[in-house]
Protein backbone atom coordinates (compact mmCIF):
# COMPACT_ATOMS: atom_id res chain seq x y z
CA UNK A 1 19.17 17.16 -10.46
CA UNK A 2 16.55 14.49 -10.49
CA UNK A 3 13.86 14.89 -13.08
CA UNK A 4 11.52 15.38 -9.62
CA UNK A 5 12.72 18.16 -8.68
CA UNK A 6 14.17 19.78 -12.26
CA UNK A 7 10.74 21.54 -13.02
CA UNK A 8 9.85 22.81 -9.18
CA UNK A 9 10.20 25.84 -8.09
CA UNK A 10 13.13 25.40 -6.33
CA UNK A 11 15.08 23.82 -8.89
CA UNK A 12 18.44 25.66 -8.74
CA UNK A 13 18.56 25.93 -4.83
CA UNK A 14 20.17 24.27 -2.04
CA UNK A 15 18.75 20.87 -1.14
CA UNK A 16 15.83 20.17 1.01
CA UNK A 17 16.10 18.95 4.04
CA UNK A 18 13.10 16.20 5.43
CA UNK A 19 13.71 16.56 9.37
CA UNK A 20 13.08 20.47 9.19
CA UNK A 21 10.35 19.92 6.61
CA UNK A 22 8.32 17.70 8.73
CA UNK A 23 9.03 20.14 11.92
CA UNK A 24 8.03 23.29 9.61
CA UNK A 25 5.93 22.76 6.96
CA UNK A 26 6.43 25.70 3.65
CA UNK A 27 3.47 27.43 5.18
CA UNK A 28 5.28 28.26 8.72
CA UNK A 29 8.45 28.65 7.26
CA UNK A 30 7.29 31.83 4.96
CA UNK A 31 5.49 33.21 8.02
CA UNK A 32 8.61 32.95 10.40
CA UNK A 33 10.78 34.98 7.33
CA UNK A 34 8.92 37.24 7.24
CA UNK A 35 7.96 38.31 10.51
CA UNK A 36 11.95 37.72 10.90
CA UNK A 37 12.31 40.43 8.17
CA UNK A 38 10.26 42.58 9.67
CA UNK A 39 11.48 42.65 13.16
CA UNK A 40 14.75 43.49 11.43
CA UNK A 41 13.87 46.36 8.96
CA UNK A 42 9.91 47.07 9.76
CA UNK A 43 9.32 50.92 8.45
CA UNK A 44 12.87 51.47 7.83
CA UNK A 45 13.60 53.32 4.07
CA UNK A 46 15.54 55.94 2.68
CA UNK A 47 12.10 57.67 2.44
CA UNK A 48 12.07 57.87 6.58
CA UNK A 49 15.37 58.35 7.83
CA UNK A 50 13.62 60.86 10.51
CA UNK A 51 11.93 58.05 11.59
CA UNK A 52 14.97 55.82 11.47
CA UNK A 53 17.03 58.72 13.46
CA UNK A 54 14.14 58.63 16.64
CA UNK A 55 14.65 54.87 16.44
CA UNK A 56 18.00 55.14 17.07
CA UNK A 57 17.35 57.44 20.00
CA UNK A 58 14.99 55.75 21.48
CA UNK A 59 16.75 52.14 21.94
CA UNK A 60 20.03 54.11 22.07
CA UNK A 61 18.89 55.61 25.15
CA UNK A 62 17.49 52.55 26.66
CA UNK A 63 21.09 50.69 26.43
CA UNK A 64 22.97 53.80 27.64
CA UNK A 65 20.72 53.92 30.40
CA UNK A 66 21.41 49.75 30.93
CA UNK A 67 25.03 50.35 30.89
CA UNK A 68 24.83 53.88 33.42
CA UNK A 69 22.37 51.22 35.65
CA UNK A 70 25.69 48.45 35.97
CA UNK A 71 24.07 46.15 33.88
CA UNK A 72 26.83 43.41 33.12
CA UNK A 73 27.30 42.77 29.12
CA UNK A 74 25.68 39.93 29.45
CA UNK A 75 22.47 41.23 30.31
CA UNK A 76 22.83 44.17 28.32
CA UNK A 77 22.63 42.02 25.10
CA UNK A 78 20.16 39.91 26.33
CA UNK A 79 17.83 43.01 27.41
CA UNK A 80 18.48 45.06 24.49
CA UNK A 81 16.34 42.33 21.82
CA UNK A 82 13.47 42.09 24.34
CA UNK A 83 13.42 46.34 24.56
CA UNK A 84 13.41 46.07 21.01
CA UNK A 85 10.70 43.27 20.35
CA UNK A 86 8.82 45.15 22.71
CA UNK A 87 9.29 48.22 20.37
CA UNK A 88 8.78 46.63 17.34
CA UNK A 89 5.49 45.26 18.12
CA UNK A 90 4.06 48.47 19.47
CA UNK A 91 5.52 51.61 18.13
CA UNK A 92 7.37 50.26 15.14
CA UNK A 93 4.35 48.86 13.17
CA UNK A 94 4.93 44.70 14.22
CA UNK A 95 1.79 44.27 15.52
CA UNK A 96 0.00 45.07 12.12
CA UNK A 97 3.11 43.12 10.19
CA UNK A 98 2.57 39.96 12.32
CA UNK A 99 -1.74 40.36 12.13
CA UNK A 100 -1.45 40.37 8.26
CA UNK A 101 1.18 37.59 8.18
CA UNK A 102 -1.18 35.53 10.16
CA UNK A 103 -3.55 36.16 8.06
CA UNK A 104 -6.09 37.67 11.26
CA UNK A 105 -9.52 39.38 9.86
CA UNK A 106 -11.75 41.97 11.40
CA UNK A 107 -15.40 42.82 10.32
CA UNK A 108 -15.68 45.51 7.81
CA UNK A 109 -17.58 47.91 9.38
CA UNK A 110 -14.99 48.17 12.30
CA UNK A 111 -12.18 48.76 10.16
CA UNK A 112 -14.60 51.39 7.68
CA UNK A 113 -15.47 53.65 11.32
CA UNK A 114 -11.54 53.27 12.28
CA UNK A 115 -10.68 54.64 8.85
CA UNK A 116 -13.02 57.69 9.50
CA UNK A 117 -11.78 58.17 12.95
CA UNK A 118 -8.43 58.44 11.36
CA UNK A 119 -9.01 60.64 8.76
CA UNK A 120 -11.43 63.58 10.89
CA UNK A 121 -8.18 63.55 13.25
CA UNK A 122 -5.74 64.15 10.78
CA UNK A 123 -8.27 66.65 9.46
CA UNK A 124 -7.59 68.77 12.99
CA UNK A 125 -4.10 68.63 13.12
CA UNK A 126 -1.93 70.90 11.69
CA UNK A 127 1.41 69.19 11.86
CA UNK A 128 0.99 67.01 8.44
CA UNK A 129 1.86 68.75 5.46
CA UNK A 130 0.32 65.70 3.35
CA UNK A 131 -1.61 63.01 4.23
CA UNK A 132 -3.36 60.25 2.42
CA UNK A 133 -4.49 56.34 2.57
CA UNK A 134 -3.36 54.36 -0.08
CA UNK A 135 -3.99 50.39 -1.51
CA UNK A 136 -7.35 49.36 -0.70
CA UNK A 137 -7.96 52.27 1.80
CA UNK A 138 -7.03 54.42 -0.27
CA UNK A 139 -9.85 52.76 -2.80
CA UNK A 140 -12.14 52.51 0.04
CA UNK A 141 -12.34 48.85 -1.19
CA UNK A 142 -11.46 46.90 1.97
CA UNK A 143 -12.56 43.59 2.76
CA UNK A 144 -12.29 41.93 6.23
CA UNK A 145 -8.51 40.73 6.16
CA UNK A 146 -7.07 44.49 4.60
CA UNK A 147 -5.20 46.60 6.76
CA UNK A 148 -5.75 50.66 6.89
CA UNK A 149 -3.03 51.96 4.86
CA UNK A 150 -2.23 55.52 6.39
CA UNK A 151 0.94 57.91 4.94
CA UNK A 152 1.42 60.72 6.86
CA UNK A 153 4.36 63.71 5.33
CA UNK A 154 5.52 66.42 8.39
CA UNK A 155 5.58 69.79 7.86
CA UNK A 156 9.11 71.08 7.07
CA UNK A 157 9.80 72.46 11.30
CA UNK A 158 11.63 70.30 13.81
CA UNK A 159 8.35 70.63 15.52
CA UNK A 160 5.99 69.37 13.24
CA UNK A 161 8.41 66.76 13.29
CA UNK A 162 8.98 65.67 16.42
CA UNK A 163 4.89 65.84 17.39
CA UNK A 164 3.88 64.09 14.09
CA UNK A 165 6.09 61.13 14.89
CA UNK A 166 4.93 60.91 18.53
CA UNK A 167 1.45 61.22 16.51
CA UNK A 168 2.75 58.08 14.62
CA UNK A 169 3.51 55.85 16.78
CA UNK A 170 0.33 56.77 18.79
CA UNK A 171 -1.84 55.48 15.77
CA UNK A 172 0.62 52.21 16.40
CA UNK A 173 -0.13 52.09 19.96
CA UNK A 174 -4.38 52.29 18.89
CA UNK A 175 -4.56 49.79 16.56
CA UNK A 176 -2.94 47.19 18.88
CA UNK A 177 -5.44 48.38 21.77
CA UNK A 178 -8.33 48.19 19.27
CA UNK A 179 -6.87 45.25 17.41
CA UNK A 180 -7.50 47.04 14.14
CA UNK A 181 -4.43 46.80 11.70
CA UNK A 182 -3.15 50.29 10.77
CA UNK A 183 -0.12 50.41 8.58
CA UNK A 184 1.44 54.09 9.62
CA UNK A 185 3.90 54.82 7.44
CA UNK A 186 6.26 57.74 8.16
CA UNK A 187 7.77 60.04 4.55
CA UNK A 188 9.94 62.51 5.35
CA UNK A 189 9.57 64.95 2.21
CA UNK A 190 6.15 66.09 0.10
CA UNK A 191 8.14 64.59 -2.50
CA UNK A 192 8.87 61.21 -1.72
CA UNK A 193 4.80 60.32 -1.72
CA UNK A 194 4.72 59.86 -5.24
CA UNK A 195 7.09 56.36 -4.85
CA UNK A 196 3.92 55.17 -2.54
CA UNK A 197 1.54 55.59 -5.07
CA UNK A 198 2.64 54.10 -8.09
CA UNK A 199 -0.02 52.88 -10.07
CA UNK A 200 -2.99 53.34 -7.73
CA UNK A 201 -5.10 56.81 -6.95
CA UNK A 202 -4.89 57.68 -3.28
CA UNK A 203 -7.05 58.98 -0.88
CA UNK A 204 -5.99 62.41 0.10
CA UNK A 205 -6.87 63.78 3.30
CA UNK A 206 -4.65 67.16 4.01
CA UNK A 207 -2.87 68.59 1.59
CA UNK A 208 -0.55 72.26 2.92
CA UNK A 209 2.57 71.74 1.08
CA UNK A 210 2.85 74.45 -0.66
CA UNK A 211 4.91 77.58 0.06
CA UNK A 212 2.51 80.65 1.44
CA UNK A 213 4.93 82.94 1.71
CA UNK A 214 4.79 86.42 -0.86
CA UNK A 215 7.80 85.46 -3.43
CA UNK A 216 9.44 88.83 -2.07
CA UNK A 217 9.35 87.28 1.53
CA UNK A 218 11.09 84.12 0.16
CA UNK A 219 13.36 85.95 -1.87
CA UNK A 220 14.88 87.86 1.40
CA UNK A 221 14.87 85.00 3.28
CA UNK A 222 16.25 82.38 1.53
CA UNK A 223 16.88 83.31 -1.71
CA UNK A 224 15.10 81.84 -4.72
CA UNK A 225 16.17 78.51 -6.68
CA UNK A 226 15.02 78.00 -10.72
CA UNK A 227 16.07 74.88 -12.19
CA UNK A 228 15.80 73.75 -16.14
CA UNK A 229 15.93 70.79 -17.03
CA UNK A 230 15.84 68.65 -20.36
CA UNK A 231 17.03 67.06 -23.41
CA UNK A 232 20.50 68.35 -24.39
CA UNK A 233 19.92 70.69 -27.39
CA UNK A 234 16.62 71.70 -25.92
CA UNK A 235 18.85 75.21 -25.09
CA UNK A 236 18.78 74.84 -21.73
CA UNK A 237 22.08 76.81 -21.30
CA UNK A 238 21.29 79.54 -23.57
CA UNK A 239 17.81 80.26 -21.77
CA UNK A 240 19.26 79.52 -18.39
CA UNK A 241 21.85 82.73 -19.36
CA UNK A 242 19.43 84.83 -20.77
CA UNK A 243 17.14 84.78 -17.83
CA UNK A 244 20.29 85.56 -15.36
CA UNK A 245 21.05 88.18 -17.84
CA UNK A 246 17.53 89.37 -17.38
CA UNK A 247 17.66 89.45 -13.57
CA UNK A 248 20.78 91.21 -13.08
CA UNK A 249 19.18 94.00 -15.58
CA UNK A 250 16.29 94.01 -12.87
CA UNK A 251 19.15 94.56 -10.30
CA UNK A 252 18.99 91.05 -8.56
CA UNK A 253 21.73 89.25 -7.77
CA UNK A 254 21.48 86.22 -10.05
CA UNK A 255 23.84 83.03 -10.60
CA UNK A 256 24.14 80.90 -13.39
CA UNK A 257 25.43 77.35 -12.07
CA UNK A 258 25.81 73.95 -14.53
CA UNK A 259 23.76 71.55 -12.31
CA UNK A 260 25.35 68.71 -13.53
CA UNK A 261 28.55 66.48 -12.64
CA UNK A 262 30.89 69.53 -12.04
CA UNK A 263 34.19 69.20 -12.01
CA UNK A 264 35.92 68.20 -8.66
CA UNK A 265 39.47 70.19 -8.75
CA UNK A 266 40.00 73.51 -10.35
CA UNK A 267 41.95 73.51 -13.61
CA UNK A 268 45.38 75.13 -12.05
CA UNK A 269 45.25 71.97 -9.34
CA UNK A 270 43.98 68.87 -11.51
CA UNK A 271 42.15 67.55 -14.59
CA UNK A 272 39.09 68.90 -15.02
CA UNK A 273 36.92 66.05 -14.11
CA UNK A 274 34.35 64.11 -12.42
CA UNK A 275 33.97 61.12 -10.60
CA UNK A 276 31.39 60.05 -13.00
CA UNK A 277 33.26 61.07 -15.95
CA UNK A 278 35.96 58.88 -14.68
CA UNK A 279 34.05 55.90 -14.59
CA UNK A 280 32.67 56.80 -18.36
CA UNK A 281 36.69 57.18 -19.53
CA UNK A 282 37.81 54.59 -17.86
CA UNK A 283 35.03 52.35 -19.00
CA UNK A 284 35.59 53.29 -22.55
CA UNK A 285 39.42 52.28 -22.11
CA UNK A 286 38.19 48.71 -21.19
CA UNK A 287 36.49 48.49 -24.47
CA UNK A 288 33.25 48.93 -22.95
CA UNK A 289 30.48 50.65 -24.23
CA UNK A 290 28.00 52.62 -22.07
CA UNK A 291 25.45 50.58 -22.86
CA UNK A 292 27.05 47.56 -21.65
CA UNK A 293 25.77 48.48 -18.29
CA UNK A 294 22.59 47.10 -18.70
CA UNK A 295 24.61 43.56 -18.26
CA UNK A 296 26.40 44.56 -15.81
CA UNK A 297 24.87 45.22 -12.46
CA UNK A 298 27.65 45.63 -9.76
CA UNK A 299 29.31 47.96 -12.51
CA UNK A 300 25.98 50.35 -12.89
CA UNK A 301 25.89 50.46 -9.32
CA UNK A 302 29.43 52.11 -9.07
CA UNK A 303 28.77 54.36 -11.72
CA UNK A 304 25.38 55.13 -10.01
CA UNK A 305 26.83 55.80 -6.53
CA UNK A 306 29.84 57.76 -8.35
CA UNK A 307 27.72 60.46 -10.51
CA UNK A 308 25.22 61.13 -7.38
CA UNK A 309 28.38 61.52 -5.44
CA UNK A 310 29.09 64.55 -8.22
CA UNK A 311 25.29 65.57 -7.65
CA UNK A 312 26.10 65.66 -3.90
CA UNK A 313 29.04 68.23 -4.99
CA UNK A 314 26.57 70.44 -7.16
CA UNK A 315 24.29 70.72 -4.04
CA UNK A 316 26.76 71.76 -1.66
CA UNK A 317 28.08 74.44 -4.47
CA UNK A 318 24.37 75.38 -4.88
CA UNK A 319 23.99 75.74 -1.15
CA UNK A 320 27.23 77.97 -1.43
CA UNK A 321 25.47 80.70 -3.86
CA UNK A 322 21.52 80.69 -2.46
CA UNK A 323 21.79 83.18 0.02
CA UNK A 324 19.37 85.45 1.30
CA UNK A 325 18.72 88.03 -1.67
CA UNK A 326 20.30 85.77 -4.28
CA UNK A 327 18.52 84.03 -7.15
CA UNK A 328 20.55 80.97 -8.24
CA UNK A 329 19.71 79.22 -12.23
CA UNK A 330 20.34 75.58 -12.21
CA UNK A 331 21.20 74.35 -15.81
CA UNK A 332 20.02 70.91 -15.10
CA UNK A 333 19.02 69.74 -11.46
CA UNK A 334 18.17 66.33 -10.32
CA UNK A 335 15.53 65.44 -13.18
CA UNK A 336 18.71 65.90 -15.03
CA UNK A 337 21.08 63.64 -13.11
CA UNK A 338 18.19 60.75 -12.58
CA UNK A 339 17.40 60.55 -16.27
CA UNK A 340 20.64 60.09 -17.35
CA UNK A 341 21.37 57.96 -14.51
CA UNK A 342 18.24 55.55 -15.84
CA UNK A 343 18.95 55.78 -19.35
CA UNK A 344 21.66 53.43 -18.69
CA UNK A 345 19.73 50.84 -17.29
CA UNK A 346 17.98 50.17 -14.21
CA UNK A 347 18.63 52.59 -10.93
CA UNK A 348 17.92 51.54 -7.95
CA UNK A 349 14.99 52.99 -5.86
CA UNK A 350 17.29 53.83 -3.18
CA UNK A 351 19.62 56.19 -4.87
CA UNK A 352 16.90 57.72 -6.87
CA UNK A 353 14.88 58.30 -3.53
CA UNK A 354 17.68 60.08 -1.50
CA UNK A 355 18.60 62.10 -4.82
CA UNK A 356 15.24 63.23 -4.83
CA UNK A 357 15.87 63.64 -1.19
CA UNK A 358 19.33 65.89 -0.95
CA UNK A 359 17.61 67.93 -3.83
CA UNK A 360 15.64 70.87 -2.18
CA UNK A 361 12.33 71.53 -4.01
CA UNK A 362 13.40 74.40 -6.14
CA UNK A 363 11.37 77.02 -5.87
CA UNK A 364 10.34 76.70 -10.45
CA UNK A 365 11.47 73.79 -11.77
CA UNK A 366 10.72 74.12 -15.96
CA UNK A 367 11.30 70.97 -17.69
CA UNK A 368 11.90 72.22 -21.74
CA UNK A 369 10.27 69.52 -23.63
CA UNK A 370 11.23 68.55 -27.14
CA UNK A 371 11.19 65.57 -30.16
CA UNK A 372 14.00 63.83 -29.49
CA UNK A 373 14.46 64.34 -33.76
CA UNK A 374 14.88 68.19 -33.49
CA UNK A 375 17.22 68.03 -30.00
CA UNK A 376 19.49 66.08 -32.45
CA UNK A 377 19.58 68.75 -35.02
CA UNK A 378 20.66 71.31 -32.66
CA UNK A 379 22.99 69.08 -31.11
CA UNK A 380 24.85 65.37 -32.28
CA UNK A 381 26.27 64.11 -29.24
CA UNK A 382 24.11 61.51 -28.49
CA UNK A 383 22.54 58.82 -30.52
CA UNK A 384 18.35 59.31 -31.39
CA UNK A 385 18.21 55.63 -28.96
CA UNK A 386 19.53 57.18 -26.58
CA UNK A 387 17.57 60.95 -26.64
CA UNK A 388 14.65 58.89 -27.14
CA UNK A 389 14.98 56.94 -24.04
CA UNK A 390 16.33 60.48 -22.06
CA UNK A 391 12.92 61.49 -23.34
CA UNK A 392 11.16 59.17 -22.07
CA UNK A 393 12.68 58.91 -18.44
CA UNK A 394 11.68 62.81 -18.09
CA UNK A 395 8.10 62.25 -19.04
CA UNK A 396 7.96 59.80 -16.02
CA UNK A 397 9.46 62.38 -13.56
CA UNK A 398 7.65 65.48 -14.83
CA UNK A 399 4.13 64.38 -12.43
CA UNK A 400 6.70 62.89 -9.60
CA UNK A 401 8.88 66.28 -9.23
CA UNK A 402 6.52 68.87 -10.25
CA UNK A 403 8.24 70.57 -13.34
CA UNK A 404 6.66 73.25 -15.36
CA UNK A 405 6.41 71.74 -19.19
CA UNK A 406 7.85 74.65 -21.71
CA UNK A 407 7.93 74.03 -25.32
CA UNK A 408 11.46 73.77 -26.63
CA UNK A 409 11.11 73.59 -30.27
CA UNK A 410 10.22 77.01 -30.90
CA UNK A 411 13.02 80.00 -31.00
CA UNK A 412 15.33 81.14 -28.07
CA UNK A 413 13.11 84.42 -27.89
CA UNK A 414 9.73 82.26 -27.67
CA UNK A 415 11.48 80.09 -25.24
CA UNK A 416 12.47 83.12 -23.22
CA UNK A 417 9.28 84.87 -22.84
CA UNK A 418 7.47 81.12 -22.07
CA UNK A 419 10.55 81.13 -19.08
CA UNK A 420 9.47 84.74 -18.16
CA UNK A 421 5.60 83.86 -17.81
CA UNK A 422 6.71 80.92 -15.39
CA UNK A 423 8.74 83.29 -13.32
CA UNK A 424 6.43 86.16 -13.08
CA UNK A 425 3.42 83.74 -11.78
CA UNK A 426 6.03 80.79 -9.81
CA UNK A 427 8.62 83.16 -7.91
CA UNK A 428 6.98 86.77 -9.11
CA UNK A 429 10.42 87.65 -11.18
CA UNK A 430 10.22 90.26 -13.91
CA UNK A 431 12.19 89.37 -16.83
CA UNK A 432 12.53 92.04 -19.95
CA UNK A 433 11.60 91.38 -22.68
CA UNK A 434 14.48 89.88 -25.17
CA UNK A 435 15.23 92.93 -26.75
CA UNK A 436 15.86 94.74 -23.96
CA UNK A 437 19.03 91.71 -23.41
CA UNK A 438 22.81 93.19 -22.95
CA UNK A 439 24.41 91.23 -25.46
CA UNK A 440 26.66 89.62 -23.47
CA UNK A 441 24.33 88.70 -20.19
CA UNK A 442 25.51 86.06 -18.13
CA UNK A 443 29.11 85.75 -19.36
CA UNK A 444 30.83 86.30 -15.88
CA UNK A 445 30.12 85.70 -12.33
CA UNK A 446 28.77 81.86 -13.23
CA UNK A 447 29.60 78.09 -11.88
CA UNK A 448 30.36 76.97 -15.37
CA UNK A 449 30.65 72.80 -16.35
CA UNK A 450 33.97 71.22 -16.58
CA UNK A 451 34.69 70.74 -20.50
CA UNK A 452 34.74 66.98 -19.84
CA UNK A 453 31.78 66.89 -18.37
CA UNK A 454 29.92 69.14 -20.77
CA UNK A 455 26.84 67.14 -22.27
């Protein structure tokens, strides 16, 4: 490498080439990526796969309809780009891609009136069970080359849905009549908004996402969820037994499950074992430690994808017991599974979104909170490095999946009764009091861990 080019930027990649350079200088060639990119992939996430499923539909349609027209092949597959161009640019959000790429302003007070016509709308309609503007809208700092940054979540029914996407695409459709740039963007769950708002303040606009109905509606209906989540030897599993205990006094039908990486054949069929577990033994038998994973990327991935494959076996277990009637106890939920998951080293937005995303909202989620110190007096498993970062990767997801802080340093009976006030003003369940406890509460009819994948 020439001592020209050793301290450049692109030192390290493949060499320039003059003809293409003169033809397209840096400045076009970064403009015709991107809007490249975005003609690809504009909008699409694993925050929006409704979104991504209407797609489908929509330019599905159009080539089924090509092919029940006659169309040769040949014209098929040279219609199909131009159907999708077309779509791209108007419904799909291209127009306001390829007006910031260009770098196109508009006068402030255009954009400032557009932002208020947007928001009194979303104000009427009812299909929008969160919606907010975010980066500079969202500051209500906009200048005359930003973009109206609009999120809007649906409503959990298939019609919410299906009007609040054709609402969507409409607001598309406006800004390229106006020629105002509105960035739409489409999140399936309540939950999901948090990734869109890291490290800014939004605007919110509507906000309806909680659950109206009377806890004895939702009980009969669907049956009620309570997960706990936290350090191991916070006594998550002697509280989560306690409280089933306590429910089945009150004559509910309550279910203890372990929440986390059960095993995937009974013991009479195979060894009692996870896919994540696996990983961990086999990993061990290479000489590896876990935190080796840090260096090795393709490696963390497969053990990522592996344990949220044994997460996508808990939920469908889970999904097994809540019936209508039922109250199911989660010893650790997702929290659980994405803490330990980053602990390890970095975890991909991706898998931590659709997590988040095959996880319904349970209806209490307590996270017990504890010094890493006294978790490792009550139980040695784990080195303090590693509780302390466990510790810290639940402090980050307490805000994002809206768990209930209990104090886990004081005694089981302390515990208990903080667990009971949760219940009675979350889900409206009466516990007893811990004296009233049978001795032996929830020692039968639970989901209990595999022993390898205990801890």
């Amino acid at each position: 490498m020439s001592p020209a080019t050793e301290g450049s930027p692109h030192a390290g990649r493949r060499r320039r080439n003059p003809v293409l350079d003169r033809l397209f200088p840096d400045h076009e060639k970064r403009v015709a990526r991107k809007l490249v990119r975005s003609w690809f992939i504009q909008g699409i996430g694993w925050y929006a796969l409704v979104e991504v499923a209407a797609r489908a539909l929509l330019e599905g349609g159009f080539v089924l309809a090509m092919v029940l027209m006659g169309l040769p092949w040949v014209a098929l597959l040279a219609a199909w780009p131009v159907f999708h161009t077309a779509a791209w640019f108007v419904l799909y959000g291209g127009f306001m891609r390829t007006w910031i790429v260009l770098g196109v302003s508009r006068d402030l007070a255009t954009l400032e009136a557009h932002q208020r016509r947007i928001a009194e709308r979303l104000w009427r309609t009812s299909l929008f069970a969160l919606t907010f503007f975010r980066g500079s809208s969202g500051r209500q700092r906009m200048n005359a080359r930003s973009d109206i940054d609009v999120c809007l979540v649906p409503l959990g029914t298939s019609r919410a849905r299906i009007l609040g996407l054709l609402f969507l695409w409409g607001l598309r459709v406006e800004s390229l009549v106006r020629r105002i740039p509105v960035e739409a963007r489409w999140i399936d769950l309540p939950r999901y908004a948090p990734y869109h708002v890291i490290g800014e303040s939004p605007l919110i606009v509507t906000r309806d996402s909680a659950d109206r109905r009377p806890p004895a509606e939702r009980l009969a209906r669907d049956g009620i969820l309570i997960a706990i989540s936290g350090l191991d030897g916070s006594g998550k599993t002697t509280v989560a037994r306690r409280v089933v205990a306590g429910l089945r006094q009150r004559g509910l039908d309550a279910t203890y499950i372990w929440g986390h990486r059960q095993a995937l054949l009974k013991p009479e069929i195979g060894p009692d074992i996870s896919a994540g577990v696996l990983f961990e033994s086999l990993w061990k038998r290479l000489g590896r430690k876990m935190d080796d994973l840090r260096r090795h990327g393709i490696a963390k991935f497969l053990y990522d994808v592996l344990t949220s494959l044994d997460y996508v076996y808990v939920r469908w277990k889970i999904a097994l017991l809540l019936r209508p009637g039922t109250v199911v106890v989660s010893d650790r939920y997702v929290a659980d599974v994405i803490a330990y998951l980053k602990s390890w080293g970095r975890l991909r937005i991706t898998i931590e979104g659709l997590l988040v995303g095959i996880a319904p909202e349970p209806d209490v989620g307590i996270l017990f909170e504890i010094e890493p110190e006294v978790a490792l007096l009550r139980k040695t498993e784990n080195s303090p490095a590693q509780l302390r970062r466990f510790a810290e990767e639940y402090a980050s997801l307490k805000t994002f999946l809206g768990l209930v802080p209990v104090d886990a340093s004081r005694s089981v009976d302390e515990v208990y009764a903080q667990v009971a006030r949760v219940l009675v003003e979350r889900a409206g369940l009466d516990l007893p009091p811990p004296g009233e406890l049978p001795t032996r509460g929830a020692s039968t009819r639970s989901v209990a861990p595999a022993a390898a994948a205990r801890g």
